[in-house]
Structure formats: C-alpha cells, structure tokens
C-alpha atoms as a PDB file:
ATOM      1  CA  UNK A   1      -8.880  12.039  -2.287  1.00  0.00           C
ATOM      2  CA  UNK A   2      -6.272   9.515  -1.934  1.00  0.00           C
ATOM      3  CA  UNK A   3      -3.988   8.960  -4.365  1.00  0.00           C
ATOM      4  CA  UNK A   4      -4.676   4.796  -4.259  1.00  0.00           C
ATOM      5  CA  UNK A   5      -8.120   3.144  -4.586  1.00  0.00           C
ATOM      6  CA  UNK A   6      -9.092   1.810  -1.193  1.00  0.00           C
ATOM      7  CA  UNK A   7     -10.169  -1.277  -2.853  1.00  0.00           C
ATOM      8  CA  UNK A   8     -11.063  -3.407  -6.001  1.00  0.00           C
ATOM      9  CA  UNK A   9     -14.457  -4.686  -7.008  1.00  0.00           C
ATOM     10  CA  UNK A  10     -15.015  -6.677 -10.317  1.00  0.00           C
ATOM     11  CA  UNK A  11     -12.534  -4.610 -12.454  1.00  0.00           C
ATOM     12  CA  UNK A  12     -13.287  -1.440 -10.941  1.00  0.00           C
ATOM     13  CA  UNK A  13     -11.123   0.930  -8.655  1.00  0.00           C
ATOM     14  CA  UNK A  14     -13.125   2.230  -5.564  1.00  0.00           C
ATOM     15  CA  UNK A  15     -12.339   5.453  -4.134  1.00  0.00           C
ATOM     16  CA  UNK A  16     -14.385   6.567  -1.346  1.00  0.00           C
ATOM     17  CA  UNK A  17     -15.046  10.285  -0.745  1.00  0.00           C
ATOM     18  CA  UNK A  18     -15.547  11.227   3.115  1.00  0.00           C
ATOM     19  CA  UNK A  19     -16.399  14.788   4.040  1.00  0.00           C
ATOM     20  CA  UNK A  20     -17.610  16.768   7.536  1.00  0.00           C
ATOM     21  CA  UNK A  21     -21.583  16.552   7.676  1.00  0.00           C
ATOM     22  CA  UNK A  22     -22.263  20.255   8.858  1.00  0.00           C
ATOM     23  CA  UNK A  23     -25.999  20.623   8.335  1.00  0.00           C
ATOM     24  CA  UNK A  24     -27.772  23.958   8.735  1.00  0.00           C
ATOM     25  CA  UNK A  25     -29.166  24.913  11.913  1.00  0.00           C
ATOM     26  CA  UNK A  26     -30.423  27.419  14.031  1.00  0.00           C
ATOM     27  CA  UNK A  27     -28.664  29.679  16.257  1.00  0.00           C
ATOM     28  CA  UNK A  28     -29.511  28.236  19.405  1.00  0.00           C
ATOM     29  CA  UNK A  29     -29.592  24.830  18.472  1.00  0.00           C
ATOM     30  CA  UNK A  30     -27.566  22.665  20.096  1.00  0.00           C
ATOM     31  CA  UNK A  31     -24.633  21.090  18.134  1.00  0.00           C
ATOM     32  CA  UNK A  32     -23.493  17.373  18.127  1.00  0.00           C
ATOM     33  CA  UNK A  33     -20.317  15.728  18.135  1.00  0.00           C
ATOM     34  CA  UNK A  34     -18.893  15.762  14.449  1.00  0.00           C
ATOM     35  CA  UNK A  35     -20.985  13.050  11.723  1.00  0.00           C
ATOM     36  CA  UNK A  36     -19.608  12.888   8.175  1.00  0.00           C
ATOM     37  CA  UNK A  37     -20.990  12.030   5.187  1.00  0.00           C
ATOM     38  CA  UNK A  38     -19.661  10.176   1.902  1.00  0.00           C
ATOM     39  CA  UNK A  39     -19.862   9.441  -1.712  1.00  0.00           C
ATOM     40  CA  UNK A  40     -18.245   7.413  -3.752  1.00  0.00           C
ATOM     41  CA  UNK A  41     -15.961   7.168  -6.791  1.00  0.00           C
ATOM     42  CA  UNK A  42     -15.842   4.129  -9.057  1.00  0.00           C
ATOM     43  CA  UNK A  43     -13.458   3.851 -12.175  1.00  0.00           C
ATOM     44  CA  UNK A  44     -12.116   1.394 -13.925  1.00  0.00           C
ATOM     45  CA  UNK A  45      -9.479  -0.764 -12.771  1.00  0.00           C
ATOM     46  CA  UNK A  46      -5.918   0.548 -12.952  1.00  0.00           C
ATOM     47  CA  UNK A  47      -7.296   3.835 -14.962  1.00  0.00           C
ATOM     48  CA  UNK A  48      -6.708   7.311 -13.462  1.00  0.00           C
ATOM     49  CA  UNK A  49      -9.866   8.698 -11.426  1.00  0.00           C
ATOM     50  CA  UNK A  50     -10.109  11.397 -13.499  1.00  0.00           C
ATOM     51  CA  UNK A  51     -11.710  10.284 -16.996  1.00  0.00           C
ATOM     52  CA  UNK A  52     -14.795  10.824 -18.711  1.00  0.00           C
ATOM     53  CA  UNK A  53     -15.891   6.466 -17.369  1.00  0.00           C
ATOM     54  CA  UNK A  54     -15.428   7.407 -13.605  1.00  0.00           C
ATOM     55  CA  UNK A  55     -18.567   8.114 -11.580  1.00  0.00           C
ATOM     56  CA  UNK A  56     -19.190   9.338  -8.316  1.00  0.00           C
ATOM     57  CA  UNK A  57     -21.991   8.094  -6.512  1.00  0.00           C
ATOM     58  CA  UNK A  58     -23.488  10.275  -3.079  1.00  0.00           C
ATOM     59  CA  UNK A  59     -24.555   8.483  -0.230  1.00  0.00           C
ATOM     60  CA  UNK A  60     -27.822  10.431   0.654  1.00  0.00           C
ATOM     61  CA  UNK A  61     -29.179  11.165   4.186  1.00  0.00           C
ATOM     62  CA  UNK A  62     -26.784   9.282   6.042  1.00  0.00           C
ATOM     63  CA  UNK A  63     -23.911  10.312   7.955  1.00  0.00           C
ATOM     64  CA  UNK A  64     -21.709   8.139  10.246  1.00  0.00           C
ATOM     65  CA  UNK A  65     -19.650   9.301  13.515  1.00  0.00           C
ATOM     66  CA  UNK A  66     -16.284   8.033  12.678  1.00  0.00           C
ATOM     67  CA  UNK A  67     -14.266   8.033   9.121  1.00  0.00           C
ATOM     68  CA  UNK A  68     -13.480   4.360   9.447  1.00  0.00           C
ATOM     69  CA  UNK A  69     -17.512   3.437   9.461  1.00  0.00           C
ATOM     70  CA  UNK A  70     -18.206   6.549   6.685  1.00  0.00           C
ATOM     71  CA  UNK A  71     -15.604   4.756   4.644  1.00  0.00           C
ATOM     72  CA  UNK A  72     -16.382   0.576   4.705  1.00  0.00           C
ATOM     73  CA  UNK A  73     -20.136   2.187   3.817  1.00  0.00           C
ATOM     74  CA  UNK A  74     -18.782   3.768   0.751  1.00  0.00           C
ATOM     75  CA  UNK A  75     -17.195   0.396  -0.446  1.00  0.00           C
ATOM     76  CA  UNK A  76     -20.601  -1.365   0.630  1.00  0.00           C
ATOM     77  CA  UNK A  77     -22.268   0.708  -1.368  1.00  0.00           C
ATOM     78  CA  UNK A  78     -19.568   0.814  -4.112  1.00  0.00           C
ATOM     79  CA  UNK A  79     -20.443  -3.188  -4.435  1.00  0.00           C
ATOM     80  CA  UNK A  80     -24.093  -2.961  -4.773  1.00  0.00           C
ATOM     81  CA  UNK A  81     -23.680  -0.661  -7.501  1.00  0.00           C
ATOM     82  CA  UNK A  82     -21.087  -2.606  -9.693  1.00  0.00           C
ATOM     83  CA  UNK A  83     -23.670  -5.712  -8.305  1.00  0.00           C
ATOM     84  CA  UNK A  84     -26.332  -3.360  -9.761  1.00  0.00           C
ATOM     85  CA  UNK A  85     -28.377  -3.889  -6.301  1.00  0.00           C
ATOM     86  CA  UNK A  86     -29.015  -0.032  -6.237  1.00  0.00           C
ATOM     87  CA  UNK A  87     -32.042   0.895  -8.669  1.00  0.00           C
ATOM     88  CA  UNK A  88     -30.937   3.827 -10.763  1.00  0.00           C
ATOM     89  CA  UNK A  89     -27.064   3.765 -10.365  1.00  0.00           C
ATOM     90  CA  UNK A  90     -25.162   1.731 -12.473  1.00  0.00           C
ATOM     91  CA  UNK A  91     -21.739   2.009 -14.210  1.00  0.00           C
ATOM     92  CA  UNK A  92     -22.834   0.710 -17.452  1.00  0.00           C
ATOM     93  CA  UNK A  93     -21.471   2.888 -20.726  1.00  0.00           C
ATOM     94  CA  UNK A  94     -24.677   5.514 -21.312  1.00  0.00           C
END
C-alpha cells in the first residue's frame, strides 16, 4: 500500500488497493495477458490507515488491464461511496 493517500475526497484519505487478477482455470485453458483487480481504502483525512474508522471497500467482478485504469476506478468508486451513490457501502459511524 502506499505510504500517501492517492487522493482526498470530502475529509477522507483514499487509498486504493490494486492486486494481480489470477482467476482459477483449467489446465488447458488458455491464459490472457495480465488483468488486476482492486479495492479500496477510505479513512479519515490526515489519520493513519490503520484504525478501527478505516474501511476497505472491494471492487467485485471487475478487473482492468493496466494499474493506471485499476487505480482512477478505485477513486471513482471511493467518491460514490463517501457520495453514498453505492447502496450498502457507506462510511457512516455503525
């Protein structure tokens, strides 16, 4: 993760998480170029990522081709949620 949040949303630091998509497959299936895949972690601004209020949030069933596109989805996404756009995911105190 890096050590600075790659942006700020409405008082919240946004730290997006980008991993290697390697989904299960058969043997002789036949393997395409590299996709990743990404969550995302949201904490208030200028706190540490590691308290109890920060939240990560997955990106389900998507995966992107390059890093660059993974990661401007996770701050997309990282928006809507603060925006409270995305039923179910919030960062409201529970």
């Amino acid at each position: 993760m890096d050590a600075y949040p790659t942006c700020r949303y409405k008082g919240f630091d946004v730290y997006p998480l980008i991993y290697l998509f390697d989904p299960p497959r058969e043997w002789h299936e036949r393997r395409p170029d590299r996709s990743y895949s990404a969550s995302v972690l949201i904490c208030q601004e200028g706190e540490p990522p590691n308290i109890k209020r920060s939240r990560i949030f997955p990106l389900l069933a998507i995966q992107w081709e390059n890093i660059g596109t993974a990661k401007r989805a996770a701050a997309k996404m990282a928006e809507d949620i603060i925006d409270g756009f995305v039923p179910g995911q919030s960062m409201n105190a529970e």
